[in-house]
PDB file of N, CA and C in Angstrom:
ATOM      1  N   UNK A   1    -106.771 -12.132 -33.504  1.00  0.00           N
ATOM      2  CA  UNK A   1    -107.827 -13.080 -33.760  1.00  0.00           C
ATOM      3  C   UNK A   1    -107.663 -14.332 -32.896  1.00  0.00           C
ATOM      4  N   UNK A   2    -106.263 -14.886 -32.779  1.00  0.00           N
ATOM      5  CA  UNK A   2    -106.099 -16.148 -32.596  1.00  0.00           C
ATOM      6  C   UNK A   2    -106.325 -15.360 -30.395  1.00  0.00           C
ATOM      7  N   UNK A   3    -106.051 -14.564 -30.165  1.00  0.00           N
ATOM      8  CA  UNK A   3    -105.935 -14.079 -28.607  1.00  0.00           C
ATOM      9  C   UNK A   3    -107.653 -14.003 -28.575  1.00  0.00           C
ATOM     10  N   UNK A   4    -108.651 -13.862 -28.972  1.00  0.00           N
ATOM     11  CA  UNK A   4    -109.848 -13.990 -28.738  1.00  0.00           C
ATOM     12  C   UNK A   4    -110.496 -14.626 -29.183  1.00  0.00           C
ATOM     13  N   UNK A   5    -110.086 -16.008 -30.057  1.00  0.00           N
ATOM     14  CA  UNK A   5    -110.412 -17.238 -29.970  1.00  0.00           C
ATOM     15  C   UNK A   5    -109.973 -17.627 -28.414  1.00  0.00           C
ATOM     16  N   UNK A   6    -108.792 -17.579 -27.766  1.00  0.00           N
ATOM     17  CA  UNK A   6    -108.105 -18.362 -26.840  1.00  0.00           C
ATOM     18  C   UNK A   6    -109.388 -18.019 -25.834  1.00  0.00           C
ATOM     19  N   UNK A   7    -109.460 -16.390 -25.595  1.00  0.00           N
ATOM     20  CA  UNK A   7    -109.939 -15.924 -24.205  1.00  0.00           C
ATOM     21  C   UNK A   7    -111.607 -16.351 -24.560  1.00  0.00           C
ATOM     22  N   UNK A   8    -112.459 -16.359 -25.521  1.00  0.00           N
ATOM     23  CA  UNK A   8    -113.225 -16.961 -25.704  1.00  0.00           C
ATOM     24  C   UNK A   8    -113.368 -18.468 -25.716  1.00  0.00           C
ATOM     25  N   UNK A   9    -112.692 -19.118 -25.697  1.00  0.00           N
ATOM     26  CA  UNK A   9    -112.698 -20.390 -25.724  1.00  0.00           C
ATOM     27  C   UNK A   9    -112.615 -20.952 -23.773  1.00  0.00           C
ATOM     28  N   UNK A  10    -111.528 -20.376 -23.560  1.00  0.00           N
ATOM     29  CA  UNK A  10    -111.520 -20.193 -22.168  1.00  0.00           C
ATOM     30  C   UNK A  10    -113.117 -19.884 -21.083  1.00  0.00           C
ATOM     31  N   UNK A  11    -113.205 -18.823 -21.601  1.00  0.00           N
ATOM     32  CA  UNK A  11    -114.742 -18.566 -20.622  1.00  0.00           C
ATOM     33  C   UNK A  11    -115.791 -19.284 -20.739  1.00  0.00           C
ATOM     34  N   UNK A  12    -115.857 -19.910 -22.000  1.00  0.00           N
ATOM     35  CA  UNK A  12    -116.733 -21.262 -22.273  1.00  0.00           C
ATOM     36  C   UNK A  12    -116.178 -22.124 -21.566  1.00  0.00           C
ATOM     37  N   UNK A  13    -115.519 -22.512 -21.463  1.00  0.00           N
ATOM     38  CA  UNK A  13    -114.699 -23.479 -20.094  1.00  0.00           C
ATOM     39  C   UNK A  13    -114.815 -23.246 -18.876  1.00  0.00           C
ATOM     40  N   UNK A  14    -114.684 -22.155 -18.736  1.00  0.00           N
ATOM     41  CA  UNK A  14    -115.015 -21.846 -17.130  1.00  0.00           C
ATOM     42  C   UNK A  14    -116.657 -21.655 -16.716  1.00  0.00           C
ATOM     43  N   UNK A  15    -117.182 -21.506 -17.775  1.00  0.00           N
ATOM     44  CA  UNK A  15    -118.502 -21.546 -17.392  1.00  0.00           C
ATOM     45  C   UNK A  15    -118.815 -22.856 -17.177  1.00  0.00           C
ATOM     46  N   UNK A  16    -118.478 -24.014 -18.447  1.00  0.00           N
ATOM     47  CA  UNK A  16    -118.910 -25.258 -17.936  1.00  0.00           C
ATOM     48  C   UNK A  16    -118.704 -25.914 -17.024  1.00  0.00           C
ATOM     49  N   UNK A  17    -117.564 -25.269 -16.192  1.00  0.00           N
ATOM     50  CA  UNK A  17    -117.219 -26.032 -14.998  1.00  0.00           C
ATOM     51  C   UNK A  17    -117.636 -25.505 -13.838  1.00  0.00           C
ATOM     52  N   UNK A  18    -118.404 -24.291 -14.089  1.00  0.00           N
ATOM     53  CA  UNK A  18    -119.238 -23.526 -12.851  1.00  0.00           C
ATOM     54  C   UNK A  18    -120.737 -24.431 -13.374  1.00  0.00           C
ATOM     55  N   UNK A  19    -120.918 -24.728 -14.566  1.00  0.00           N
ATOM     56  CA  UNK A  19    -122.351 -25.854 -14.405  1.00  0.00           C
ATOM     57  C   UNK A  19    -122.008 -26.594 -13.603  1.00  0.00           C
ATOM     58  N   UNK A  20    -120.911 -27.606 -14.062  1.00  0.00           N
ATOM     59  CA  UNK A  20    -120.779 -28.591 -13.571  1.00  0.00           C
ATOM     60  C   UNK A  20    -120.597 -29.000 -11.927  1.00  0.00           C
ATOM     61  N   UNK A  21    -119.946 -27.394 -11.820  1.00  0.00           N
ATOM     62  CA  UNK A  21    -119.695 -27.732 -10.031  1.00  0.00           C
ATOM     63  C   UNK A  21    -121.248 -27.717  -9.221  1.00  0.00           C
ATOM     64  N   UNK A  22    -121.848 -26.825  -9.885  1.00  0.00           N
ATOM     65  CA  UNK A  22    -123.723 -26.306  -9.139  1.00  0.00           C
ATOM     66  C   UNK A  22    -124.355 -27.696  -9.861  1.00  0.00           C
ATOM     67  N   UNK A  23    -124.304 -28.340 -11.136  1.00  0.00           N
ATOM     68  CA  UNK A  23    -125.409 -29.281 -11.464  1.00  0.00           C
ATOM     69  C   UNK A  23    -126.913 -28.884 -12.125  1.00  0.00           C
ATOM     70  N   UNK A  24    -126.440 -27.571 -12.747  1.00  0.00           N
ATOM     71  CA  UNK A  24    -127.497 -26.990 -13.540  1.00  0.00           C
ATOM     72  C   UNK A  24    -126.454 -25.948 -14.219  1.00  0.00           C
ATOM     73  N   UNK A  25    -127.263 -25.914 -15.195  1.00  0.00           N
ATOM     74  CA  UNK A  25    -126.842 -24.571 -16.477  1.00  0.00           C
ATOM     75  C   UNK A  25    -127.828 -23.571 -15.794  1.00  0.00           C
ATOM     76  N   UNK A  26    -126.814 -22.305 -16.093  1.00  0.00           N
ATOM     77  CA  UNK A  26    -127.759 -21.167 -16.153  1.00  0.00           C
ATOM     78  C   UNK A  26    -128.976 -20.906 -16.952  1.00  0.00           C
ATOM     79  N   UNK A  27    -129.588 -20.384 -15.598  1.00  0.00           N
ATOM     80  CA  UNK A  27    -131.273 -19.964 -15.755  1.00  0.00           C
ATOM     81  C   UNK A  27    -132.001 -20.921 -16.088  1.00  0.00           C
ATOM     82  N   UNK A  28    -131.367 -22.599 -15.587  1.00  0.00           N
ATOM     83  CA  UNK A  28    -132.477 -23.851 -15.458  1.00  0.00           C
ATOM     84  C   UNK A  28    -132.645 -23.918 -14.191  1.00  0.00           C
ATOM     85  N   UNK A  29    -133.722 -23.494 -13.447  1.00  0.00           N
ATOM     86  CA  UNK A  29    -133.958 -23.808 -11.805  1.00  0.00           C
ATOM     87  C   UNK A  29    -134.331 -24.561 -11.541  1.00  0.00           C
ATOM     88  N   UNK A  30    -135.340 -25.221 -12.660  1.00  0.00           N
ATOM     89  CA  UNK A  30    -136.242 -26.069 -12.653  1.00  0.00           C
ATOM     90  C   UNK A  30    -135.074 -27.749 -12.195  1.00  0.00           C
ATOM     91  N   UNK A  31    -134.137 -27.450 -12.633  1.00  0.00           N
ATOM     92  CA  UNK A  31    -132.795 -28.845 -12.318  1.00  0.00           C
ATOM     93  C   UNK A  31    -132.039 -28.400 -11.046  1.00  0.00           C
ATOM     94  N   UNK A  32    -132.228 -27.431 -10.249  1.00  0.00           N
ATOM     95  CA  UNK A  32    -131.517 -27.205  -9.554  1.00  0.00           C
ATOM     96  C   UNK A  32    -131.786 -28.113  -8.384  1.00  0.00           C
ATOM     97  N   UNK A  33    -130.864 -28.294  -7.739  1.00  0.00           N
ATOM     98  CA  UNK A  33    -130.429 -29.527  -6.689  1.00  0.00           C
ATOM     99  C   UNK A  33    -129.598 -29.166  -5.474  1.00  0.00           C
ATOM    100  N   UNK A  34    -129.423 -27.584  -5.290  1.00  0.00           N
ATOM    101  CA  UNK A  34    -128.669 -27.631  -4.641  1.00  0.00           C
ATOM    102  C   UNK A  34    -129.244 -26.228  -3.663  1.00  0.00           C
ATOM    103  N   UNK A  35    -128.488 -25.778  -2.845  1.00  0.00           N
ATOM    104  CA  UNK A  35    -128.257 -24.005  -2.055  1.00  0.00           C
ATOM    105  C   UNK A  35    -127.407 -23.305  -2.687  1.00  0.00           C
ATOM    106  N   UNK A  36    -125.980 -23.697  -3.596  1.00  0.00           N
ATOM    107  CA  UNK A  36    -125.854 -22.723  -3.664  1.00  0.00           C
ATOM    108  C   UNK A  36    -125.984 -22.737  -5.135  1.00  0.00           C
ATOM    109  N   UNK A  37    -125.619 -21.237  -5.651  1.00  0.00           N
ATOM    110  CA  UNK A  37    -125.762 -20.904  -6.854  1.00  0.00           C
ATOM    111  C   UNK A  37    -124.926 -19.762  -7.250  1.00  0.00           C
ATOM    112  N   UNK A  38    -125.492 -19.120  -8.696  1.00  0.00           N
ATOM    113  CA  UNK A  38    -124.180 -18.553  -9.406  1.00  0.00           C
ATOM    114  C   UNK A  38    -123.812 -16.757  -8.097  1.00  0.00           C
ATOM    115  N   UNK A  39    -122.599 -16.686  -8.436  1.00  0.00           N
ATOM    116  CA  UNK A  39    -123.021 -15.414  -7.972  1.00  0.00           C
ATOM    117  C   UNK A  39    -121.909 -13.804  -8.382  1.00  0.00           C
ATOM    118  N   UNK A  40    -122.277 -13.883  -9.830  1.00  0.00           N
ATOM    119  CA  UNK A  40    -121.787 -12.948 -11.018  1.00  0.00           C
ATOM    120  C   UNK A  40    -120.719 -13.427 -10.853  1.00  0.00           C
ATOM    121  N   UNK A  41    -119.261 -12.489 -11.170  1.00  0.00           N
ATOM    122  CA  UNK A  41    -118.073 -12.956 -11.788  1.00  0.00           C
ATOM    123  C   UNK A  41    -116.696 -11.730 -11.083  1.00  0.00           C
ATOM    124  N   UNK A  42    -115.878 -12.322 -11.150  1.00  0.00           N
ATOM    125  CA  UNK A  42    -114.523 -11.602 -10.691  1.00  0.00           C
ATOM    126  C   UNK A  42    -113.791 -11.272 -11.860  1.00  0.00           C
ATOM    127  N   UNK A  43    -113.157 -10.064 -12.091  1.00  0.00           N
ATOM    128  CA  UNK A  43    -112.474  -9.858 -13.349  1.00  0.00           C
ATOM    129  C   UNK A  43    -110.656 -10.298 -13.287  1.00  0.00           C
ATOM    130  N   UNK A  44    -110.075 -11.380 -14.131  1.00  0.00           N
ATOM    131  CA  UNK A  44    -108.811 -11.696 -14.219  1.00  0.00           C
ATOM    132  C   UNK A  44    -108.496 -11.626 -15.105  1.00  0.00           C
ATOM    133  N   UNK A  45    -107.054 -10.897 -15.275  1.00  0.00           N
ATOM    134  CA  UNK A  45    -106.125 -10.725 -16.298  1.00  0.00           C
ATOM    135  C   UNK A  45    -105.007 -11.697 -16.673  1.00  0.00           C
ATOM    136  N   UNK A  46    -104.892 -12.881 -17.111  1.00  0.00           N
ATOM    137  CA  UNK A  46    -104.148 -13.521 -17.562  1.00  0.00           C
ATOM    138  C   UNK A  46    -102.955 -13.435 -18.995  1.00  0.00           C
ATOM    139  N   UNK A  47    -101.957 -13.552 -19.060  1.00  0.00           N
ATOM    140  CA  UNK A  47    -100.809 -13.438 -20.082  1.00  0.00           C
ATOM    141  C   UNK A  47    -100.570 -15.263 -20.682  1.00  0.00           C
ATOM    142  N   UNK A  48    -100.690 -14.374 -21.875  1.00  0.00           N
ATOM    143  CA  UNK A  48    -100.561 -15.549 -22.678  1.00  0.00           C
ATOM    144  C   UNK A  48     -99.052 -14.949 -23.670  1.00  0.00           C
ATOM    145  N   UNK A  49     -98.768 -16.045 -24.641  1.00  0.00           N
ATOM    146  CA  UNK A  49     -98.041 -15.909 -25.808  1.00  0.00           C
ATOM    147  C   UNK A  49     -98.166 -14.290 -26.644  1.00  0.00           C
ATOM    148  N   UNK A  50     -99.616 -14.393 -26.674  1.00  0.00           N
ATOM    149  CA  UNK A  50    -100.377 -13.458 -27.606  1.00  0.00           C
ATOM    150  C   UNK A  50    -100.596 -12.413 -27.161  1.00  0.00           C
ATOM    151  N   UNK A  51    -100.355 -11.473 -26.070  1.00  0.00           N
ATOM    152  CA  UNK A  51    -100.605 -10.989 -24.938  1.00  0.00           C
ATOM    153  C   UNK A  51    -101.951 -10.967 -23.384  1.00  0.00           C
ATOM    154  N   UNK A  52    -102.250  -9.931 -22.934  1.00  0.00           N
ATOM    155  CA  UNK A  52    -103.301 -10.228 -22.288  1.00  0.00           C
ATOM    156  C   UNK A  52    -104.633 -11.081 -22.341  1.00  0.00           C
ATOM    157  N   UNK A  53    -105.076 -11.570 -21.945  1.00  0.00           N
ATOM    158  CA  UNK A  53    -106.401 -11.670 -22.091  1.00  0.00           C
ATOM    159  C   UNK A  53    -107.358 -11.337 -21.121  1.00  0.00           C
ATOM    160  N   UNK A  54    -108.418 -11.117 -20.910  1.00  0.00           N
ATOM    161  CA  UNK A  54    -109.081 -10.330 -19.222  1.00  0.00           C
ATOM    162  C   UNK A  54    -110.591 -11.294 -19.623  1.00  0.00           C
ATOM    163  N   UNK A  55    -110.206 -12.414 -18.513  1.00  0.00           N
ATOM    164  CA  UNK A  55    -111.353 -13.095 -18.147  1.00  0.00           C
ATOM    165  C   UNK A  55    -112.397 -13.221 -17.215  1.00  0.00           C
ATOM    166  N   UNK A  56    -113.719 -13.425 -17.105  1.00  0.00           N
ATOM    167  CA  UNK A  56    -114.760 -13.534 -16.127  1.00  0.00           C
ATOM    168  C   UNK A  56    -114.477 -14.506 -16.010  1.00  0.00           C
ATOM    169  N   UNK A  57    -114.437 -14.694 -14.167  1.00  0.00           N
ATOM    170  CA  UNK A  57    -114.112 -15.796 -13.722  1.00  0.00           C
ATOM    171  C   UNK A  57    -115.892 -16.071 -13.134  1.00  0.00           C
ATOM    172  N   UNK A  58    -116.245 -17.396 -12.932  1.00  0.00           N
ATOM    173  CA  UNK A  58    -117.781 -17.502 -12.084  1.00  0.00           C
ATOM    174  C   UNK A  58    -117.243 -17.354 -10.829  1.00  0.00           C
ATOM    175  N   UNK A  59    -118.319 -17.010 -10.058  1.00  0.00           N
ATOM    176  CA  UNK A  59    -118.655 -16.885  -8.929  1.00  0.00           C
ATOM    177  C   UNK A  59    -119.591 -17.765  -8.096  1.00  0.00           C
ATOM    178  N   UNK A  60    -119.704 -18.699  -6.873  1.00  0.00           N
ATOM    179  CA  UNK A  60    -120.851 -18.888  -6.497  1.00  0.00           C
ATOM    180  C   UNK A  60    -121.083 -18.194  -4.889  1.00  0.00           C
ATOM    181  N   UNK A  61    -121.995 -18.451  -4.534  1.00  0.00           N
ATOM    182  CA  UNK A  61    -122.440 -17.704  -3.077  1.00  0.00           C
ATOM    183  C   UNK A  61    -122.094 -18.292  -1.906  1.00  0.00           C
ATOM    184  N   UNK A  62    -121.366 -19.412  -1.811  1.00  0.00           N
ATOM    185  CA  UNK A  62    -120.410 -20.091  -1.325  1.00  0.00           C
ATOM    186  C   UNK A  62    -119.151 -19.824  -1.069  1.00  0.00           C
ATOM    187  N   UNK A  63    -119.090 -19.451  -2.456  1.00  0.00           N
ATOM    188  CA  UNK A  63    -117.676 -19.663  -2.208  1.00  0.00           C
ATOM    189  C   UNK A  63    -116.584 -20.771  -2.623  1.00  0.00           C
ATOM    190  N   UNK A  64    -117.625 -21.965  -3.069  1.00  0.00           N
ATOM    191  CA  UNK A  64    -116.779 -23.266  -2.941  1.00  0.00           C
ATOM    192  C   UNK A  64    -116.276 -23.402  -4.530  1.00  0.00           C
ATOM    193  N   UNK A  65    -116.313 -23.158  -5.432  1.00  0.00           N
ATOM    194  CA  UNK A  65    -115.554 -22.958  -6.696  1.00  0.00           C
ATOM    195  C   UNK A  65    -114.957 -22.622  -6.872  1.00  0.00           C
ATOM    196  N   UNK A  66    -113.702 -23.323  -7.238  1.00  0.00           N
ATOM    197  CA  UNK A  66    -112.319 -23.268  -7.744  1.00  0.00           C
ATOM    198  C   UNK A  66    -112.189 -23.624  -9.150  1.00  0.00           C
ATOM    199  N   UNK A  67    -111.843 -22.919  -9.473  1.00  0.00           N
ATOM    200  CA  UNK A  67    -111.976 -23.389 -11.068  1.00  0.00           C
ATOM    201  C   UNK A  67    -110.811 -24.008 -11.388  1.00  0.00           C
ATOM    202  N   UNK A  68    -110.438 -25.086 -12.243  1.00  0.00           N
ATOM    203  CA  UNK A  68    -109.454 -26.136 -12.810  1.00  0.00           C
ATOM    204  C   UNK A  68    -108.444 -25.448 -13.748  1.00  0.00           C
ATOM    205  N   UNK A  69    -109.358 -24.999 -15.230  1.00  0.00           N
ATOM    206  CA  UNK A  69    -108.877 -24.788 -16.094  1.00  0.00           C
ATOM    207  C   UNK A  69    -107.635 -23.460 -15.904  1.00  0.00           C
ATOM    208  N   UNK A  70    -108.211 -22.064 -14.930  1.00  0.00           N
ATOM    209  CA  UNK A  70    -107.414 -21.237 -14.591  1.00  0.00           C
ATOM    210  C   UNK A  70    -107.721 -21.359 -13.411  1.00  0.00           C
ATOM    211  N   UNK A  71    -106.101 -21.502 -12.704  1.00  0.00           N
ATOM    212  CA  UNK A  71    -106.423 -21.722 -10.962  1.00  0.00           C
ATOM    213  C   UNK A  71    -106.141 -20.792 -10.861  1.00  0.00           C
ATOM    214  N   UNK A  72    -106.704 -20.427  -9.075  1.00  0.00           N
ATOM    215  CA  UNK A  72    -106.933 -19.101  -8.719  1.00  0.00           C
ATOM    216  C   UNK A  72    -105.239 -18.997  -8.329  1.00  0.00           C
ATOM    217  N   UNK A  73    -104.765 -17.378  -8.129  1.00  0.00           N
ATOM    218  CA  UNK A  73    -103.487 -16.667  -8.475  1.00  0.00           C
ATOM    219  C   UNK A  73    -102.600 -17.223  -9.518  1.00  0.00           C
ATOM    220  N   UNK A  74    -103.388 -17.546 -10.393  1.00  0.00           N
ATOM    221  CA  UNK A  74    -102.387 -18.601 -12.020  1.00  0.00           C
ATOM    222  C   UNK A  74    -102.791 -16.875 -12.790  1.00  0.00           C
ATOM    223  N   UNK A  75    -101.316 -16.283 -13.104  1.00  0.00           N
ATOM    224  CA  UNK A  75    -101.754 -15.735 -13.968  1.00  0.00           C
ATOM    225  C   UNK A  75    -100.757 -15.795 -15.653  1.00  0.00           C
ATOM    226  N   UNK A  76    -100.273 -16.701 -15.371  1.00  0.00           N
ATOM    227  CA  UNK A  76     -99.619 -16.988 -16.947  1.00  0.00           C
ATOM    228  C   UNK A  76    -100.494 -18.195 -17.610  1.00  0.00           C
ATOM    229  N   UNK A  77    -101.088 -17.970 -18.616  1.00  0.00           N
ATOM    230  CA  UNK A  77    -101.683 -19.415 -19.401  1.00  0.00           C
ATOM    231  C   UNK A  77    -100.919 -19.813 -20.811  1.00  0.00           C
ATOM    232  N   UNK A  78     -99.948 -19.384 -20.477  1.00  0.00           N
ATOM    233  CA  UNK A  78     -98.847 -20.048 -21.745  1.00  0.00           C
ATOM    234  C   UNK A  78     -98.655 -21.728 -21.771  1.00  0.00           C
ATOM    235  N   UNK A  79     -99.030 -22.269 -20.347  1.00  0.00           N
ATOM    236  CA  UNK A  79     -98.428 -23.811 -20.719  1.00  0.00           C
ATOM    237  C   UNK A  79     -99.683 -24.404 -21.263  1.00  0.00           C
ATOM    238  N   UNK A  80    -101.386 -24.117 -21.457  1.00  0.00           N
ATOM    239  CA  UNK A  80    -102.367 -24.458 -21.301  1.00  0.00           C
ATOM    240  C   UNK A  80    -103.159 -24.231 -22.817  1.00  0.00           C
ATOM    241  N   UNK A  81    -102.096 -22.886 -23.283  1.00  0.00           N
ATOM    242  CA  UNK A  81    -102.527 -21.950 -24.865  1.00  0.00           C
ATOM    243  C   UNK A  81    -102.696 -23.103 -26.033  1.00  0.00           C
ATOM    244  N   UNK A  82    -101.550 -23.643 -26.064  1.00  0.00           N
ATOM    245  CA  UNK A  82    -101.420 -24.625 -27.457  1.00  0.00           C
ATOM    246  C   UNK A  82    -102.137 -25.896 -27.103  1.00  0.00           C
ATOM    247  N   UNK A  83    -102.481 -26.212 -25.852  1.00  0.00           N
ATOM    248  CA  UNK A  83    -103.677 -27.381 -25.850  1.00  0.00           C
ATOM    249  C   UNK A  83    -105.094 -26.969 -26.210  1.00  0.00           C
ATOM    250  N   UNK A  84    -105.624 -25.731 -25.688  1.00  0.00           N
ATOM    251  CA  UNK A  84    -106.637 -25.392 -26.099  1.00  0.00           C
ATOM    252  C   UNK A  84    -106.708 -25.183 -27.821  1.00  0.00           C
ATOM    253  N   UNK A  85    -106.017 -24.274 -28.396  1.00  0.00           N
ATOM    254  CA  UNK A  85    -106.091 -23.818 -29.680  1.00  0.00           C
ATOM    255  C   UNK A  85    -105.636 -24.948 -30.750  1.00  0.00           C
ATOM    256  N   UNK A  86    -105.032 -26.525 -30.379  1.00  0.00           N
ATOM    257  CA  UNK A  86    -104.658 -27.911 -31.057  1.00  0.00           C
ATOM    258  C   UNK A  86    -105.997 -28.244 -31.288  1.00  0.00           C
ATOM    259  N   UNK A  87    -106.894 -28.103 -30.011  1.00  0.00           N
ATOM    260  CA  UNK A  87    -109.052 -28.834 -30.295  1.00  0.00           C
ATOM    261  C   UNK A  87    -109.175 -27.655 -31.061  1.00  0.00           C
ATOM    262  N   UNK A  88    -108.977 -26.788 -31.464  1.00  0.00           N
ATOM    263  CA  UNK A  88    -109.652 -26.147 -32.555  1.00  0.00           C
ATOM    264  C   UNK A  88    -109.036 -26.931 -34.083  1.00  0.00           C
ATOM    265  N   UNK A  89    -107.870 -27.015 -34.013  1.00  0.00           N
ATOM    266  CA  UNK A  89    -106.704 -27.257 -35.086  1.00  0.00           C
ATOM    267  C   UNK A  89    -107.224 -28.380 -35.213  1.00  0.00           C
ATOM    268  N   UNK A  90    -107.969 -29.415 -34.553  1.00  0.00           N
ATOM    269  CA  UNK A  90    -108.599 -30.839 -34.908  1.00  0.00           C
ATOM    270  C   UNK A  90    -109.750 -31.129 -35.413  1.00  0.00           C
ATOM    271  N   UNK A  91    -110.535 -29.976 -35.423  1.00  0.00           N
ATOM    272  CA  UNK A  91    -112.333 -29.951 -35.540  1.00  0.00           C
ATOM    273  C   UNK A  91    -112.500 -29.706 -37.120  1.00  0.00           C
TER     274      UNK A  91
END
């Protein structure tokens, strides 16, 4: 339960930071501001405490997104687990 809270909690994160990098949420064009845009997802397997988790990473058509939360060739998220799942433990 608590491993798909994490990996769910996670992809909500990585999505907001693929808004944030383009400057529109998905499927608002009408705000779009830019060239590039989404462009589907890469599949990553990350190890946690809890074991695996297998995340969609975004994509854009660029190229220029790097995502923060899981950097690219990061594949342990053990130091990152108990910060995420503490904002649940606070709400």
């Amino acid at each position: 339960m608590l491993k798909d809270l994490l990996g769910d909690t996670l992809q909500g994160m990585l999505e907001g930071e693929m808004e944030d990098e383009l400057g529109y949420s998905k499927y608002d064009y009408s705000n779009k501001d830019t060239d590039n845009s989404r462009n589907g997802y890469s599949k990553k397997n990350v190890v946690s405490s809890m074991g695996e988790i297998s995340l969609d990473i975004p994509r854009d058509r660029k190229g220029e997104f790097e995502p923060q939360i899981v950097k690219k060739n990061q594949t342990d998220i053990s130091n990152i687990e108990d910060q995420v799942l503490s904002m649940y433990a606070k709400v």
